[in-house]
PDB file of N, CA and C in Angstrom:
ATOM      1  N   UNK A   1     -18.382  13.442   8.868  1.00  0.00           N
ATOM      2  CA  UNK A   1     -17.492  14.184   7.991  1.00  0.00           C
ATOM      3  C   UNK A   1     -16.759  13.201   7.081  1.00  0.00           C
ATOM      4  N   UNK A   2     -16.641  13.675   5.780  1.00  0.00           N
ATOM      5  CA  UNK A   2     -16.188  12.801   5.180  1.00  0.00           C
ATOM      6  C   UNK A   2     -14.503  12.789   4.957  1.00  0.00           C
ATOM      7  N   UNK A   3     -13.857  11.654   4.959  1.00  0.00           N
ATOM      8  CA  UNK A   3     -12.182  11.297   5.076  1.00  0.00           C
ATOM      9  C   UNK A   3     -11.506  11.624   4.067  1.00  0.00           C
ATOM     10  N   UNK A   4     -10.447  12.589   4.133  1.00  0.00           N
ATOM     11  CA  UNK A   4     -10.022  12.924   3.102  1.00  0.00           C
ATOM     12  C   UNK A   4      -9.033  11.789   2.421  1.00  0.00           C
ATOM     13  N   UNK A   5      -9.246  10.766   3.128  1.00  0.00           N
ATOM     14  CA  UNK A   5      -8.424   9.296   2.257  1.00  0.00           C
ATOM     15  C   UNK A   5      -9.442   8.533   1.797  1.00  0.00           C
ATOM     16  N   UNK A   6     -10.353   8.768   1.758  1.00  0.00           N
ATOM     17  CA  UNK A   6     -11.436   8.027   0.872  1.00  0.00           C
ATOM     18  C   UNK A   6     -11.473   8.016  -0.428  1.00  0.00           C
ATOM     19  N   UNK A   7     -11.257   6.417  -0.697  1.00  0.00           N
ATOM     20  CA  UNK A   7     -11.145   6.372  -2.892  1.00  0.00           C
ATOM     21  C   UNK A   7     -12.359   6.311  -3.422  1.00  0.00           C
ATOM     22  N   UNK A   8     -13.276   6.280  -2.395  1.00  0.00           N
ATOM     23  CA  UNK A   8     -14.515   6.021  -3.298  1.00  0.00           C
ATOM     24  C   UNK A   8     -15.178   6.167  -4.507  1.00  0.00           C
ATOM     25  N   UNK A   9     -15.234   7.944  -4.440  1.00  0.00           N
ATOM     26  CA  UNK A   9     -15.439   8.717  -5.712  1.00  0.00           C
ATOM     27  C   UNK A   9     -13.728   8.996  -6.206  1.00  0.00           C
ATOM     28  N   UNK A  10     -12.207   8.074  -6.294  1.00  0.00           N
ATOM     29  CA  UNK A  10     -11.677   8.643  -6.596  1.00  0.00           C
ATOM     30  C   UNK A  10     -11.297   7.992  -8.080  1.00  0.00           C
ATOM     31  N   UNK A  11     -10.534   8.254  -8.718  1.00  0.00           N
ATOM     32  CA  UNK A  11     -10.240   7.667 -10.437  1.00  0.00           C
ATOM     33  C   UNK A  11      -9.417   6.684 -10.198  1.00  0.00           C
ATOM     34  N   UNK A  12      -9.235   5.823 -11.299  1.00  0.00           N
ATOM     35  CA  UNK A  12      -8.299   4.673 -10.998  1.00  0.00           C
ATOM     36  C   UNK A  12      -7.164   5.071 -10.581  1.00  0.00           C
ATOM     37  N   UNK A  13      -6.798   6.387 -11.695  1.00  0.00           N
ATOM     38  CA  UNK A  13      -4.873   6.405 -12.103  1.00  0.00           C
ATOM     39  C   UNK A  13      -4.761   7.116 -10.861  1.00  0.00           C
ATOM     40  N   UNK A  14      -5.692   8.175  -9.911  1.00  0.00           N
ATOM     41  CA  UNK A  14      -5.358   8.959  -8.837  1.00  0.00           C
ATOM     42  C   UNK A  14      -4.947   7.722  -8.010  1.00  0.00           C
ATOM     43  N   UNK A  15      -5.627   6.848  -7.354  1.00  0.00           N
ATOM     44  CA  UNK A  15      -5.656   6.164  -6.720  1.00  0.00           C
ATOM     45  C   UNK A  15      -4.174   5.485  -7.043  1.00  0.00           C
ATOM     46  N   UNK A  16      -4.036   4.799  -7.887  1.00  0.00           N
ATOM     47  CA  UNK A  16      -2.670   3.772  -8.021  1.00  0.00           C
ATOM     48  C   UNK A  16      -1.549   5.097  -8.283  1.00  0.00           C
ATOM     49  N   UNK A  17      -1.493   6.386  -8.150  1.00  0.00           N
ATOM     50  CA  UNK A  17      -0.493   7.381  -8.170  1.00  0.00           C
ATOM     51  C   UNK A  17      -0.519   7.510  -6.709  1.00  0.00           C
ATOM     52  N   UNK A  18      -1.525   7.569  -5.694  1.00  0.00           N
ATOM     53  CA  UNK A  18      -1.398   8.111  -4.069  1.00  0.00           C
ATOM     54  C   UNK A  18      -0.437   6.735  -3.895  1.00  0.00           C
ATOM     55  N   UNK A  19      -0.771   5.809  -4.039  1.00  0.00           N
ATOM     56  CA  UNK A  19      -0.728   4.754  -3.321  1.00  0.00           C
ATOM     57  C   UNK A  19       0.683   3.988  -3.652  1.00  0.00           C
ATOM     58  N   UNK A  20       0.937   4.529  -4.879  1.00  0.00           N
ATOM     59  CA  UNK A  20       2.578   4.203  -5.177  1.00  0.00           C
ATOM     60  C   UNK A  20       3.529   5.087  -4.285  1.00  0.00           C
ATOM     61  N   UNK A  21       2.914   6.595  -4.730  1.00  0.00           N
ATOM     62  CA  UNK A  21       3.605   7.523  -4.194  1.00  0.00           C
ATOM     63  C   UNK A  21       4.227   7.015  -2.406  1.00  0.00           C
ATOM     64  N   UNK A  22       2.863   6.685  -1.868  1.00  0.00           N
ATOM     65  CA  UNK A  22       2.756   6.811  -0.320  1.00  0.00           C
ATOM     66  C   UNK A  22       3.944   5.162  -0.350  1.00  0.00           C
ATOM     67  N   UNK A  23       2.978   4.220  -0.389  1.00  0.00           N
ATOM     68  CA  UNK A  23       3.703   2.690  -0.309  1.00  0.00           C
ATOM     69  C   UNK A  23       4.822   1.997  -1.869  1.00  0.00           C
ATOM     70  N   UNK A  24       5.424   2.482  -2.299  1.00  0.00           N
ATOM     71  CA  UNK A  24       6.100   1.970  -3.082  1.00  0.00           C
ATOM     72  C   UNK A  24       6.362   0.488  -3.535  1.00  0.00           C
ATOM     73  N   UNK A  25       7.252   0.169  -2.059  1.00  0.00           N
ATOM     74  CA  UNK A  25       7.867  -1.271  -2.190  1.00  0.00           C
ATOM     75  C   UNK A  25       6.403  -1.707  -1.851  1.00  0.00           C
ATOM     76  N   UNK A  26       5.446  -1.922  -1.419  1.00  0.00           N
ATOM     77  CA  UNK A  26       4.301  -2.621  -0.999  1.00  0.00           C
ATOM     78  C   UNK A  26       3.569  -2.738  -2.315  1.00  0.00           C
ATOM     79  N   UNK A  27       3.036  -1.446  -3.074  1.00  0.00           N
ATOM     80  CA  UNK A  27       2.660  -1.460  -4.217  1.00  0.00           C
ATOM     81  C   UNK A  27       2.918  -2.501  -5.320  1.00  0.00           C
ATOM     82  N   UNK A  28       4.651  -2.288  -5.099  1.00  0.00           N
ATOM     83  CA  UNK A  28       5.130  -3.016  -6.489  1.00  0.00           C
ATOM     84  C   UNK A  28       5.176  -4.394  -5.819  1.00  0.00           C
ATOM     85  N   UNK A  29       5.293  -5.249  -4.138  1.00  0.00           N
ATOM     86  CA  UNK A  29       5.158  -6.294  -4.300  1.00  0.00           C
ATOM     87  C   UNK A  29       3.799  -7.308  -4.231  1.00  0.00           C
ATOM     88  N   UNK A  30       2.947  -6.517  -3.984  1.00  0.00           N
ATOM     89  CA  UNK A  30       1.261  -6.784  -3.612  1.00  0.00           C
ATOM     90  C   UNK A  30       0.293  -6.794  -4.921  1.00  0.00           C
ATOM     91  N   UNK A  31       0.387  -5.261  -5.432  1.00  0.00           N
ATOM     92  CA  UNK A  31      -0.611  -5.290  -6.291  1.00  0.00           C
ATOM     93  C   UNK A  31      -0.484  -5.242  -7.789  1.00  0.00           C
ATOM     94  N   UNK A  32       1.342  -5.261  -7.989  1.00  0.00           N
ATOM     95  CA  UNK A  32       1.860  -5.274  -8.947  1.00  0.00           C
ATOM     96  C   UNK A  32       1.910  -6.999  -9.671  1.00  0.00           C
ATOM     97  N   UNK A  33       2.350  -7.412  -8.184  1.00  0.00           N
ATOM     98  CA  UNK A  33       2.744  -8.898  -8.589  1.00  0.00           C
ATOM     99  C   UNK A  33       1.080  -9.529  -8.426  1.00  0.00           C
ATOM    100  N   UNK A  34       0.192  -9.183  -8.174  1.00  0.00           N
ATOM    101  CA  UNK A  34      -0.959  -9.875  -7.961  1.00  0.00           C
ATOM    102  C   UNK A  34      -2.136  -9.757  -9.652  1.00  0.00           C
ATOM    103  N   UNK A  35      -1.304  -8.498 -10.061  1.00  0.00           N
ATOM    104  CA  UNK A  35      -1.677  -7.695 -11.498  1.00  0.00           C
ATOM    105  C   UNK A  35      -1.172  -9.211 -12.582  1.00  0.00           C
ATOM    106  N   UNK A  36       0.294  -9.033 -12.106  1.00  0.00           N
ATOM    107  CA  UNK A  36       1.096 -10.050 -13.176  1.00  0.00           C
ATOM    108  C   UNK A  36       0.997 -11.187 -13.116  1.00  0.00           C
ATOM    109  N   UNK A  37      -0.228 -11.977 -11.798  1.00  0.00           N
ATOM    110  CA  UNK A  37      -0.131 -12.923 -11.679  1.00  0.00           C
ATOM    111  C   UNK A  37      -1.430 -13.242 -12.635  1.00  0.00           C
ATOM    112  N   UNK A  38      -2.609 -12.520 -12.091  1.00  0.00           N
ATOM    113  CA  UNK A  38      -3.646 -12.223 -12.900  1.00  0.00           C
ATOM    114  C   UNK A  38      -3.391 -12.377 -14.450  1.00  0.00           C
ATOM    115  N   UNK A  39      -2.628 -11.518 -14.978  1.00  0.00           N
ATOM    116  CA  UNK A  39      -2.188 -11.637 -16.589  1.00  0.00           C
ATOM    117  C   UNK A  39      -1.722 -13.277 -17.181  1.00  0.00           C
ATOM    118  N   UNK A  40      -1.112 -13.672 -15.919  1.00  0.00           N
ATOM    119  CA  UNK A  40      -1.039 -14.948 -16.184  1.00  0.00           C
ATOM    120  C   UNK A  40      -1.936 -16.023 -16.579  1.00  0.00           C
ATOM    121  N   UNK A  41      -2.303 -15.982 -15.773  1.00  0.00           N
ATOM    122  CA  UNK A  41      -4.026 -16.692 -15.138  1.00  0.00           C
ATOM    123  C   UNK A  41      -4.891 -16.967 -16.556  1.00  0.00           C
ATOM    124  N   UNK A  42      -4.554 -15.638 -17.637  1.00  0.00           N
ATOM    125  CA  UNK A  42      -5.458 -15.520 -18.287  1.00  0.00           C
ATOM    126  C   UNK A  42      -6.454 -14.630 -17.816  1.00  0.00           C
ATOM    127  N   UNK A  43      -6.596 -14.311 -16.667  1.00  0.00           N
ATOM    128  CA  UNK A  43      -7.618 -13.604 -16.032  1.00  0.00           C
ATOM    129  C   UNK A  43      -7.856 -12.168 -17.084  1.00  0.00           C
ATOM    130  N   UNK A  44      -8.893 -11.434 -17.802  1.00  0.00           N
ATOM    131  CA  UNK A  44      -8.676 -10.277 -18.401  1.00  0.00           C
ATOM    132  C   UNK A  44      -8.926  -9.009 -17.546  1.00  0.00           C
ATOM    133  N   UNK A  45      -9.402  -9.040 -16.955  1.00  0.00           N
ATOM    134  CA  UNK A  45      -9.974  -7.470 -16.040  1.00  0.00           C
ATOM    135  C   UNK A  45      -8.692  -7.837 -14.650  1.00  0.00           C
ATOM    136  N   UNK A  46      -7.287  -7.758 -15.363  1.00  0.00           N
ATOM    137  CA  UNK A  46      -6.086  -7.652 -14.473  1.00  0.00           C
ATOM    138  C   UNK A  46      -5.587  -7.005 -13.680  1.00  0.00           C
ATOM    139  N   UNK A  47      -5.676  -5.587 -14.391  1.00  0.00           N
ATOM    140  CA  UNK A  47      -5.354  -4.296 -13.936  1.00  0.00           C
ATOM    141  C   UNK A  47      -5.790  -3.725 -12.637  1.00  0.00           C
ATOM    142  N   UNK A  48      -5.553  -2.869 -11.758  1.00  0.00           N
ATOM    143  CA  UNK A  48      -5.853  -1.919 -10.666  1.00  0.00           C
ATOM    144  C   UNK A  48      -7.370  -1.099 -11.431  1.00  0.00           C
ATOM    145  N   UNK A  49      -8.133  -0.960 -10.479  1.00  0.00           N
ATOM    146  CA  UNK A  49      -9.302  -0.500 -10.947  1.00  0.00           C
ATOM    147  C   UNK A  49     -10.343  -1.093 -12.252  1.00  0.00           C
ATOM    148  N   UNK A  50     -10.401  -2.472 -12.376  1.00  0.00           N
ATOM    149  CA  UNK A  50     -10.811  -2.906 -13.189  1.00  0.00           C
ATOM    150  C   UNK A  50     -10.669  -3.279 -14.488  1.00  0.00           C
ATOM    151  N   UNK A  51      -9.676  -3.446 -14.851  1.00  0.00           N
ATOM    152  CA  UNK A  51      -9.275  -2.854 -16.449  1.00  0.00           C
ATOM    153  C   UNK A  51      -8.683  -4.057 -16.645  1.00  0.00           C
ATOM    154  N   UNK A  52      -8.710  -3.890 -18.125  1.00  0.00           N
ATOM    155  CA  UNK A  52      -7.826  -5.499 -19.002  1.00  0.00           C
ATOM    156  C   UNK A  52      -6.732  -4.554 -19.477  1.00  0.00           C
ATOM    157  N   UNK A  53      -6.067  -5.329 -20.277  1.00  0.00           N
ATOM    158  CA  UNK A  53      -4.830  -5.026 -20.776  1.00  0.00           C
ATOM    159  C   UNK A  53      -4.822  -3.757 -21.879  1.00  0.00           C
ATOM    160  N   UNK A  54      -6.140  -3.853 -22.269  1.00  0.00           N
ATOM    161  CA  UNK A  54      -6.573  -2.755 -23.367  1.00  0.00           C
ATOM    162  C   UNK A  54      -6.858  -1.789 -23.201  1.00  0.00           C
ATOM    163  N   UNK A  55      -6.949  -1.749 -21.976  1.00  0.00           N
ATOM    164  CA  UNK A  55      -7.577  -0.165 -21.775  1.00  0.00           C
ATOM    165  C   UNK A  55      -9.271  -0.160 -20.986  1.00  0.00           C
ATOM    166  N   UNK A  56      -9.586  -1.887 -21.261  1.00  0.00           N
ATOM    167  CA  UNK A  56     -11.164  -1.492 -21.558  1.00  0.00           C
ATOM    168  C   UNK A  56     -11.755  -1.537 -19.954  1.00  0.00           C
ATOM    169  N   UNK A  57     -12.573  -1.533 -19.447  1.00  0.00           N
ATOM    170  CA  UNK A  57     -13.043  -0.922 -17.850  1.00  0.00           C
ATOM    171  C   UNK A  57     -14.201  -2.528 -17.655  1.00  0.00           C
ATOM    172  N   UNK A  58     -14.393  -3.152 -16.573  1.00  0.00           N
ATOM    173  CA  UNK A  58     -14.979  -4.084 -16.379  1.00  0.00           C
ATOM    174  C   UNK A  58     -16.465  -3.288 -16.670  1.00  0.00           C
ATOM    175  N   UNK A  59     -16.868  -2.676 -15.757  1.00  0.00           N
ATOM    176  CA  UNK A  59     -18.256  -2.556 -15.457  1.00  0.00           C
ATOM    177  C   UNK A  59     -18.456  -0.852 -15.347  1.00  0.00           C
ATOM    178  N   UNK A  60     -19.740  -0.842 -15.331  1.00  0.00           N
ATOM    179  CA  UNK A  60     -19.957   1.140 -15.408  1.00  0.00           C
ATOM    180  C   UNK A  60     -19.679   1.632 -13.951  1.00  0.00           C
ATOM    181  N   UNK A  61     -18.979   2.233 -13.370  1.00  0.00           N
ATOM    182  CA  UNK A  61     -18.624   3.031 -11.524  1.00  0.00           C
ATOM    183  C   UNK A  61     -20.365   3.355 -11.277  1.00  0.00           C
ATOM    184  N   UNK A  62     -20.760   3.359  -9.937  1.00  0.00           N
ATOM    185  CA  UNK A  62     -21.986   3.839  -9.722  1.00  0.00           C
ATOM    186  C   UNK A  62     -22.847   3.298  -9.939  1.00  0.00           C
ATOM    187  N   UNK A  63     -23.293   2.161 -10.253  1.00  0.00           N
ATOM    188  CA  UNK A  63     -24.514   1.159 -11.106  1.00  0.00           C
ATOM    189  C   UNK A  63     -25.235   1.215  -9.721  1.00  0.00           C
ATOM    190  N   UNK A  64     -24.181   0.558  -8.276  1.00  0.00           N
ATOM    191  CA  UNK A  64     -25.405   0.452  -7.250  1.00  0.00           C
ATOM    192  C   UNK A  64     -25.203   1.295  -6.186  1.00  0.00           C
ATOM    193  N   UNK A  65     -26.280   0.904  -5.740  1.00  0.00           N
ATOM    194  CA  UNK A  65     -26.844   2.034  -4.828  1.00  0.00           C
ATOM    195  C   UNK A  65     -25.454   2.554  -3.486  1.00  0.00           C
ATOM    196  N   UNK A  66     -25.449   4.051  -3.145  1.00  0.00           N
ATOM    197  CA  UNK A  66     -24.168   3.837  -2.203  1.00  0.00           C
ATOM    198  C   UNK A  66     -24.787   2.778  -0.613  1.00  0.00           C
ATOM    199  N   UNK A  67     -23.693   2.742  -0.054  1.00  0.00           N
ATOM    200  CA  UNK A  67     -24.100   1.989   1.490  1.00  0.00           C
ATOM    201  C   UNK A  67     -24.164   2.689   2.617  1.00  0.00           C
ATOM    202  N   UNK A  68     -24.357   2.213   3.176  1.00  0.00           N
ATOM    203  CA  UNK A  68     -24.880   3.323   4.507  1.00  0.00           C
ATOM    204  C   UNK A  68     -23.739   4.486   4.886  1.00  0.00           C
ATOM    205  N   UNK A  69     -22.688   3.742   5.063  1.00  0.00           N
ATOM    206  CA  UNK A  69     -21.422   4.977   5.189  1.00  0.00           C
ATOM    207  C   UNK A  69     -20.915   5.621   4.194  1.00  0.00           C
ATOM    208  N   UNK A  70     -21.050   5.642   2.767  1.00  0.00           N
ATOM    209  CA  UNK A  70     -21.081   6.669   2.245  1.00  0.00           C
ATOM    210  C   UNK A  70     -22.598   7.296   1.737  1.00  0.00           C
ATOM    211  N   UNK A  71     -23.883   7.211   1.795  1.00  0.00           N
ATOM    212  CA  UNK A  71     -25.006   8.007   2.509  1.00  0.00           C
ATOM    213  C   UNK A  71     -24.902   9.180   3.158  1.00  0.00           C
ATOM    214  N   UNK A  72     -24.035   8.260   4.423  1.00  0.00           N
ATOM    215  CA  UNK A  72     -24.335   9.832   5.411  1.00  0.00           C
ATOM    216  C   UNK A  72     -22.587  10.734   5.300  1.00  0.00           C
ATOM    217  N   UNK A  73     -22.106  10.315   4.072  1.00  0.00           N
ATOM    218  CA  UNK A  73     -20.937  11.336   4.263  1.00  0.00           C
ATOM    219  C   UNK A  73     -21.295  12.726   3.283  1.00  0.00           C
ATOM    220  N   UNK A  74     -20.848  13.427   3.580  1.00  0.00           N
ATOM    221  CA  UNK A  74     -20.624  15.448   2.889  1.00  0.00           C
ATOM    222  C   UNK A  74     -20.705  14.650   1.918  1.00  0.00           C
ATOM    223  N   UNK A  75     -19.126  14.334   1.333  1.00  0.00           N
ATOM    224  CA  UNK A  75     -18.582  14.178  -0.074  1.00  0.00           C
ATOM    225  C   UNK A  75     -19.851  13.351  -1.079  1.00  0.00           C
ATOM    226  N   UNK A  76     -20.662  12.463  -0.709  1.00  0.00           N
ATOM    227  CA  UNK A  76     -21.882  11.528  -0.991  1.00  0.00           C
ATOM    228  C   UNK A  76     -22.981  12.495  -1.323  1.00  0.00           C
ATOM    229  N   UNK A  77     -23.650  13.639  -0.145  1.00  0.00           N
ATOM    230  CA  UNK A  77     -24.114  14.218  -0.441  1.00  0.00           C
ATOM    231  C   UNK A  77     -24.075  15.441  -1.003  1.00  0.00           C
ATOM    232  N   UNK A  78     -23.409  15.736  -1.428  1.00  0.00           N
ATOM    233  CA  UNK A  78     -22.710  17.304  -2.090  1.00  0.00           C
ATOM    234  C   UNK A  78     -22.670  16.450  -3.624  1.00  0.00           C
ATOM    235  N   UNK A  79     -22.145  14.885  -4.149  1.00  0.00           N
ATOM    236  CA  UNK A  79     -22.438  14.599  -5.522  1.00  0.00           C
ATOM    237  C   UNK A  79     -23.580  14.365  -5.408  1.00  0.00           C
ATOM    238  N   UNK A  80     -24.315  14.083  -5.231  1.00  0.00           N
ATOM    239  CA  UNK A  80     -26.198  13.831  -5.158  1.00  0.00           C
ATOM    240  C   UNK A  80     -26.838  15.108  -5.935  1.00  0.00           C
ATOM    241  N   UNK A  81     -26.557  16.080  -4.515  1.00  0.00           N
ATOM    242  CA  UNK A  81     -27.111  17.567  -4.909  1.00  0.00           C
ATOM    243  C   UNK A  81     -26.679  18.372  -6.399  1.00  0.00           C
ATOM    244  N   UNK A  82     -25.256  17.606  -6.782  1.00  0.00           N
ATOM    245  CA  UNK A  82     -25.066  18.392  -8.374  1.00  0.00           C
ATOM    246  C   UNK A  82     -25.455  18.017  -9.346  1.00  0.00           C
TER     247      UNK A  82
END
């Protein structure tokens, strides 16, 4: 059965909205400061979920193949079948 906390198939902004919502202070000192450290760095694909400063997305979601545990989940096979 598949977990209803699974980000797999979920969107960036859902994801960094659960996860603020749920962990706040953790959020803003982990992945916020790890974001701003990144920006520093020069690093461009800084952002939560892949992203540069522009908006623009590293790579296409889905390119490879899923892995064995999401295979045999519902949620895996129910997007397959549509």
């Amino acid at each position: 059965m598949a977990s209803a906390n699974c980000a797999a198939r979920g969107r960036w902004w859902e994801e960094r909205e659960l996860i603020t919502a749920l962990w706040p202070g953790w959020f803003a000192e982990t992945i916020e400061a790890l974001e701003a450290e990144a920006v520093a760095l020069g690093i461009r694909w800084c952002r939560w979920g892949g992203f540069d400063l522009d908006g623009n997305r590293a790579g296409e979601q889905g390119a490879e193949e899923p892995g064995p545990l999401c295979a045999s989940c519902v949620g895996e096979q129910m997007a397959l079948a549509a």
